[in-house]
N, C-alpha and C. Protein backbone atom coordinates (compact mmCIF):
# COMPACT_ATOMS: atom_id res chain seq x y z
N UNK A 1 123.05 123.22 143.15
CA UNK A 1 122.94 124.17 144.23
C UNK A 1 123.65 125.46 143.82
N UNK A 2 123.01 126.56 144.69
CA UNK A 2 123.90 128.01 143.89
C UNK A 2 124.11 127.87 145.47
N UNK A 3 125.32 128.87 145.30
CA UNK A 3 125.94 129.32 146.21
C UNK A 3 126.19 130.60 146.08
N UNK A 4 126.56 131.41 147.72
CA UNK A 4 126.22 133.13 147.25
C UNK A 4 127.85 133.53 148.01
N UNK A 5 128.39 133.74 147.24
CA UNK A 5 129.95 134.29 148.10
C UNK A 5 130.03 135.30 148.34
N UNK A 6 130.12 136.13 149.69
CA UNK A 6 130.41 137.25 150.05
C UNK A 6 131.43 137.54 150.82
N UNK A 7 131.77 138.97 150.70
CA UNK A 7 133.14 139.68 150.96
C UNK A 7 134.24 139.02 151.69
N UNK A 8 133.16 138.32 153.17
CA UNK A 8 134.63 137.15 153.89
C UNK A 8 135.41 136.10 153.43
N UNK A 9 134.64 135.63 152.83
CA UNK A 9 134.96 134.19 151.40
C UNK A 9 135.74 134.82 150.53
N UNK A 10 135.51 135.62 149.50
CA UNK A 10 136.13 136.24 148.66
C UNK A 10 137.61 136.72 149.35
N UNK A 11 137.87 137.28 150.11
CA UNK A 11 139.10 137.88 151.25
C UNK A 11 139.91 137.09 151.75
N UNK A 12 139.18 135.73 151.58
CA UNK A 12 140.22 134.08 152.27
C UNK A 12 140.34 133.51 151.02
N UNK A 13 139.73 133.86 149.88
CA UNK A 13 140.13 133.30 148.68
C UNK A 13 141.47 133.79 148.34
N UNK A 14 141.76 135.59 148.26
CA UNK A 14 142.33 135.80 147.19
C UNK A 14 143.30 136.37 148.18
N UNK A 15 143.37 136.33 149.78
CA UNK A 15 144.49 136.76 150.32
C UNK A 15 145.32 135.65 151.56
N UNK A 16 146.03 135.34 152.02
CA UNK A 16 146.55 134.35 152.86
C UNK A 16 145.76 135.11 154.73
N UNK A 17 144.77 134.33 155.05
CA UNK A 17 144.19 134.81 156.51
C UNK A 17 144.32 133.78 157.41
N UNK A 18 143.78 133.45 158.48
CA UNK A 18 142.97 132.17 159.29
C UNK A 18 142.28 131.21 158.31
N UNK A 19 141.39 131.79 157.88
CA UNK A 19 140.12 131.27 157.18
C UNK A 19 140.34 131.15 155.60
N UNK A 20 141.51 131.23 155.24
CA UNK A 20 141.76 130.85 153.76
C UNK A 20 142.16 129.38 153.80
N UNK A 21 142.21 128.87 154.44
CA UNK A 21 142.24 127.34 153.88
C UNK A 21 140.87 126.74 154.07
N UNK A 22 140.13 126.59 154.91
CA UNK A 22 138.87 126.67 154.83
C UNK A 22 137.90 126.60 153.91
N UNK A 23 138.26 128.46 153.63
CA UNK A 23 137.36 128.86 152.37
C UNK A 23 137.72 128.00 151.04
N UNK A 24 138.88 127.84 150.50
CA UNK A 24 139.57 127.18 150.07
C UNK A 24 139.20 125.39 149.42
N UNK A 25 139.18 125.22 150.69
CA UNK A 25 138.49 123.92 150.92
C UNK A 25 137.59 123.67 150.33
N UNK A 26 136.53 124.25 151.19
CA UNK A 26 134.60 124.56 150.67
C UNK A 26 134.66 124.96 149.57
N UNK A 27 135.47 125.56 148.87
CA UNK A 27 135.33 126.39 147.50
C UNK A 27 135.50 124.96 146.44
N UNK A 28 137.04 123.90 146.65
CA UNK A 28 136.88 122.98 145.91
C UNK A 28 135.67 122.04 146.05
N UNK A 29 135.45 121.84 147.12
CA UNK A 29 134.35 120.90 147.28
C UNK A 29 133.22 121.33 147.15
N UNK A 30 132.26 122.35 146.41
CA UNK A 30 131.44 122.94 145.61
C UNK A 30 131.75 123.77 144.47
N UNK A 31 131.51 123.12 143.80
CA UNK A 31 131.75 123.71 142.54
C UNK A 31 130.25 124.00 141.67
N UNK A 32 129.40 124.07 142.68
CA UNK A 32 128.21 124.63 141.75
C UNK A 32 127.82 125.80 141.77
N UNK A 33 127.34 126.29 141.02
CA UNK A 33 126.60 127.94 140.63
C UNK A 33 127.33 129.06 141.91
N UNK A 34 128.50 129.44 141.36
CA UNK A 34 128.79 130.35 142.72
C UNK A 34 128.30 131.81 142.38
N UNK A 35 128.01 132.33 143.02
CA UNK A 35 127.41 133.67 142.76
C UNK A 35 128.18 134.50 143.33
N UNK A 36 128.67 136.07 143.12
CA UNK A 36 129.16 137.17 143.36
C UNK A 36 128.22 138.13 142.62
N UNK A 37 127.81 139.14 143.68
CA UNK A 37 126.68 140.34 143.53
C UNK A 37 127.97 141.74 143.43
N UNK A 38 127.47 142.62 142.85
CA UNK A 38 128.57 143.85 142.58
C UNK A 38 128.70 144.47 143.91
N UNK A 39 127.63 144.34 144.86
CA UNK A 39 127.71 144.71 146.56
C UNK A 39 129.36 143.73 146.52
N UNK A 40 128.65 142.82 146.89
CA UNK A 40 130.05 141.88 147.21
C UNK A 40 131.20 142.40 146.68
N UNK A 41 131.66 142.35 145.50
CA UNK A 41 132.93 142.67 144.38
C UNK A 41 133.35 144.24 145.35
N UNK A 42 132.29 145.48 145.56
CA UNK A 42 132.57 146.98 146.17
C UNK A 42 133.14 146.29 147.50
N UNK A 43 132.65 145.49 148.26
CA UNK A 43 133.08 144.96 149.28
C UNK A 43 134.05 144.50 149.23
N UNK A 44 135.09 144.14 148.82
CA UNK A 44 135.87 143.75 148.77
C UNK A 44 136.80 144.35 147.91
N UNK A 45 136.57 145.26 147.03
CA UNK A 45 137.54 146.46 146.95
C UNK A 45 137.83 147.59 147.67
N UNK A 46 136.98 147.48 148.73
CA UNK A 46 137.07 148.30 149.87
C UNK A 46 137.72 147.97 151.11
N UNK A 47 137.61 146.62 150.87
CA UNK A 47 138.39 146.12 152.12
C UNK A 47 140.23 146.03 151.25
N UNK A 48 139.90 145.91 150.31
CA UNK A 48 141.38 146.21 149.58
C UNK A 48 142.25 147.55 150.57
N UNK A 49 141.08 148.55 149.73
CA UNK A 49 141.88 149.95 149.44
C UNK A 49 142.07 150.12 151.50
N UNK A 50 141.50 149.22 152.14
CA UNK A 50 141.38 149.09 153.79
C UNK A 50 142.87 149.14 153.63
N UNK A 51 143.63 147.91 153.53
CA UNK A 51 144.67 147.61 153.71
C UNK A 51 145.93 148.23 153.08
N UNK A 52 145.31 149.52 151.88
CA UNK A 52 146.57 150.31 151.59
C UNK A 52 146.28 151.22 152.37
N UNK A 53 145.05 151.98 152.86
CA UNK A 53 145.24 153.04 153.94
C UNK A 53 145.85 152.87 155.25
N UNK A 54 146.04 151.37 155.25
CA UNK A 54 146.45 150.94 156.77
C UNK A 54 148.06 150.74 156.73
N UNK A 55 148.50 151.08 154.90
CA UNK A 55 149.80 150.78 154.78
C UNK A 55 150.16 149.03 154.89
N UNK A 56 149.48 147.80 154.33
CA UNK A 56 149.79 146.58 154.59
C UNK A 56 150.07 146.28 153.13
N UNK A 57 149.52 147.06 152.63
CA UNK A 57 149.48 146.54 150.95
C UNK A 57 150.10 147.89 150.09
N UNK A 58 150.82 147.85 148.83
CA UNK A 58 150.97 149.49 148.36
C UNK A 58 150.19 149.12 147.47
N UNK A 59 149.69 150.26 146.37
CA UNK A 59 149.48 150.42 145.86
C UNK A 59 149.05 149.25 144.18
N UNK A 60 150.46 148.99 144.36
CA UNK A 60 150.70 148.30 142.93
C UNK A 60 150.21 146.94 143.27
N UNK A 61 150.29 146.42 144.67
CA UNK A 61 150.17 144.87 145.33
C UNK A 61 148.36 144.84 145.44
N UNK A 62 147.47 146.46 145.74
CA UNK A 62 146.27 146.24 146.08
C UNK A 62 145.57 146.07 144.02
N UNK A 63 146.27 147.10 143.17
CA UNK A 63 145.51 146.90 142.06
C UNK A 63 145.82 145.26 141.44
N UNK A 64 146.88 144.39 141.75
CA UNK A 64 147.29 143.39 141.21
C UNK A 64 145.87 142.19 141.85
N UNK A 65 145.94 142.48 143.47
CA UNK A 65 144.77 141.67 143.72
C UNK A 65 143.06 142.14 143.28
N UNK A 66 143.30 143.25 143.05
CA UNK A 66 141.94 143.57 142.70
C UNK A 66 141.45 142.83 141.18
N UNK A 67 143.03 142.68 140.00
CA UNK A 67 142.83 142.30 139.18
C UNK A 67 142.72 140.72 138.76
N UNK A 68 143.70 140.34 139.85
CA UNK A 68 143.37 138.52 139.72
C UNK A 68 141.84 138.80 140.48
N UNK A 69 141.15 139.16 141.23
CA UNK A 69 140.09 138.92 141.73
C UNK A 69 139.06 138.93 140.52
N UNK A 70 139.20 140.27 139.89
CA UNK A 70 138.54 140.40 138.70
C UNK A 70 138.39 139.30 137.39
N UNK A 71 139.51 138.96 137.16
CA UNK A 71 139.80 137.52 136.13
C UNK A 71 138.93 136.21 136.99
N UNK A 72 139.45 136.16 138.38
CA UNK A 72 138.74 134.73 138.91
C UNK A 72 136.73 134.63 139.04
N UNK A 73 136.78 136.17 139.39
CA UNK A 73 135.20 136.24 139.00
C UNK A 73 134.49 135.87 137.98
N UNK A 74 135.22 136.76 136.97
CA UNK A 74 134.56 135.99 135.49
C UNK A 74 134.75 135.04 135.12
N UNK A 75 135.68 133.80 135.95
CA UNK A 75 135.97 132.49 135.18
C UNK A 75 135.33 131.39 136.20
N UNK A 76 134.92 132.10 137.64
CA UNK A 76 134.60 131.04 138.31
C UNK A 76 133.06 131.57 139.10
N UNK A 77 132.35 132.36 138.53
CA UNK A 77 130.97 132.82 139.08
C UNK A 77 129.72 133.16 138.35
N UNK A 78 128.78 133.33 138.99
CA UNK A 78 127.93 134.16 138.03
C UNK A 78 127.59 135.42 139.00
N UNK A 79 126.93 136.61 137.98
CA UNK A 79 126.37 137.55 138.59
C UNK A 79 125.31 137.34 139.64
N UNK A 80 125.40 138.00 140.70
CA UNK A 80 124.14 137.90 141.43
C UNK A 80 123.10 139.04 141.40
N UNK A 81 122.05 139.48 140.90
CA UNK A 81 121.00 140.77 141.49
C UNK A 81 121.16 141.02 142.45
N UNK A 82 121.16 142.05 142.75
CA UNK A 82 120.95 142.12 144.45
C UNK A 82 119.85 143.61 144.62
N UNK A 83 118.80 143.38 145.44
CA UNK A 83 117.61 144.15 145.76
C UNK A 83 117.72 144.82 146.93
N UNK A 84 117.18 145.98 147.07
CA UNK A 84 116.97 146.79 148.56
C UNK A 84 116.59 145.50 149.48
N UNK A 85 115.90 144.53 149.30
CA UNK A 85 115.02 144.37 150.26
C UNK A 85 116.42 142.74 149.92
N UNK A 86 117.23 142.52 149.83
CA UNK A 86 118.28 141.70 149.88
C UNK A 86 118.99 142.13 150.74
N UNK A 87 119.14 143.36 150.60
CA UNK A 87 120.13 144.36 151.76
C UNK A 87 119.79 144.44 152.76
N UNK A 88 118.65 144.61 153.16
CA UNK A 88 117.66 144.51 154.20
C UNK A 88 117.90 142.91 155.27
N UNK A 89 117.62 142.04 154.36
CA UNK A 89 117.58 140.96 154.91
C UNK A 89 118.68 140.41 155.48
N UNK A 90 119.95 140.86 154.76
CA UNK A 90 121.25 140.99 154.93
C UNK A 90 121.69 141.17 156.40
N UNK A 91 120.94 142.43 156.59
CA UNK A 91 121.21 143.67 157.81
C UNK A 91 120.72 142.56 159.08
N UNK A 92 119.60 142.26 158.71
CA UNK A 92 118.85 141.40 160.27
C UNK A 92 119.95 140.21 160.31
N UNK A 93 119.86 139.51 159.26
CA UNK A 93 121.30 138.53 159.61
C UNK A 93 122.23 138.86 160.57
N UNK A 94 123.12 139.72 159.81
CA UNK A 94 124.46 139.64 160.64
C UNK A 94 124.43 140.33 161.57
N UNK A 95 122.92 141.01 161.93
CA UNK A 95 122.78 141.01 163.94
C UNK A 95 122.30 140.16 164.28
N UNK A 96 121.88 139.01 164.26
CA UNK A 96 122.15 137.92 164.48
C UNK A 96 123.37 137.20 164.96
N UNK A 97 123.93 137.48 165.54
CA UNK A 97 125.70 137.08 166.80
C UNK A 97 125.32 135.81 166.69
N UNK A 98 124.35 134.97 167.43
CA UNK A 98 124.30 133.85 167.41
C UNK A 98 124.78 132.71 166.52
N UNK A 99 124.24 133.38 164.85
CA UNK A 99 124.62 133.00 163.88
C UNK A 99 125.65 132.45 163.33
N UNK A 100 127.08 133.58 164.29
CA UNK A 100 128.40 133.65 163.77
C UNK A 100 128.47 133.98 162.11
N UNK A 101 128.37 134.77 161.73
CA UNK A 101 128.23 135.34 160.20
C UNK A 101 129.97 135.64 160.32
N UNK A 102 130.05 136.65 161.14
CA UNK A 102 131.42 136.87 161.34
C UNK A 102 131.93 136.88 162.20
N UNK A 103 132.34 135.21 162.37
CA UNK A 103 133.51 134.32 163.93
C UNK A 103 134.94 134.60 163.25
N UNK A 104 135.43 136.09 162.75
CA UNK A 104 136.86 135.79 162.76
C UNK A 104 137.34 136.19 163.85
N UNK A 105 138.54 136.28 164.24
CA UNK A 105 139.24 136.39 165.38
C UNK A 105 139.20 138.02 165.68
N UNK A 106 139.16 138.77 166.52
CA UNK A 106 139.90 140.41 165.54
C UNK A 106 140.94 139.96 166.03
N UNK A 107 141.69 139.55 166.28
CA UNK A 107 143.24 140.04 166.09
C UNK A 107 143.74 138.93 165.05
N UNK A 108 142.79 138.50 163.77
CA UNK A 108 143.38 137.99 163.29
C UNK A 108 144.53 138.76 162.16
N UNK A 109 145.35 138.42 162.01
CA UNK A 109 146.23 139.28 161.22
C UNK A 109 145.98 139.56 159.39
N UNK A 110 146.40 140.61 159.23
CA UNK A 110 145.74 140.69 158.02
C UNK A 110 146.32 140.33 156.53
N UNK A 111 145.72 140.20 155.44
CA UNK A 111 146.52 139.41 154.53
C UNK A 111 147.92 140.02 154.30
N UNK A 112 148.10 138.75 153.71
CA UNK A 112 149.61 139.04 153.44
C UNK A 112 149.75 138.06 152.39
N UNK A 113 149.63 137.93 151.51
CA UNK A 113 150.06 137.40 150.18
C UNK A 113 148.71 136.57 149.17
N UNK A 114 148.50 136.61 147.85
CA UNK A 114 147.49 136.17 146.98
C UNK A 114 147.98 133.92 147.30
N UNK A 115 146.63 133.82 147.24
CA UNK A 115 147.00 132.19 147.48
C UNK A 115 146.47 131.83 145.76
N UNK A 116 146.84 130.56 145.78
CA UNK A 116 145.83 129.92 144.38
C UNK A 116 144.56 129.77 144.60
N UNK A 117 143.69 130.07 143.53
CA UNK A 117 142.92 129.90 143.65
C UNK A 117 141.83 128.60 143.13
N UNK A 118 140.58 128.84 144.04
CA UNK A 118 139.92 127.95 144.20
C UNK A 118 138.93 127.56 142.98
């Protein structure tokens, strides 16, 4: 089975949230074909550089996670393509509420420290 990890997964992987043990979890207990698309990877350097504009992270703490993120990608994924019409399909998803794509809390609090990874 492939599996497709995006930005929320990746964010409970590599930072302490709600949903990092979880992700965590699911992450050991599949270990097949995980996929990360370069959308995803921007996504999640964006939600980085989120948390130094918000002042939660400095500087030196956001490039350190950007770089274990970078090492765990290449040792634990493959590339994904990703197409306009991926993006697209993307978009109708996560209006989709029903779905719960994204059931985090908002007031969940935001990371605060790199966990081991999965």
């Amino acid at each position: 089975m492939r599996i497709y990890l995006d930005a929320s997964v990746l964010i409970a992987v590599l930072a302490e949230e709600p949903a990092s043990a979880a992700a965590r979890r699911f992450l050991r207990a599949h270990r097949e074909d995980r996929l990360i698309s370069d959308f995803a990877a921007a996504e999640v350097a964006s939600a980085i550089s989120r948390l130094l504009g918000m002042r939660l992270l400095t500087e030196e703490e956001g490039s350190a996670r950007l770089a274990d993120f970078d090492v765990w990608r290449a040792a634990a994924s493959s590339a994904a393509d990703m197409h306009a019409a991926d993006a697209r399909l993307a978009y109708v998803y996560v209006r989709r509420f029903e779905l719960r794509l994204r059931s985090a809390p908002r007031d969940c609090p935001a990371p605060r420290r790199l966990v081991g990874h999965a």
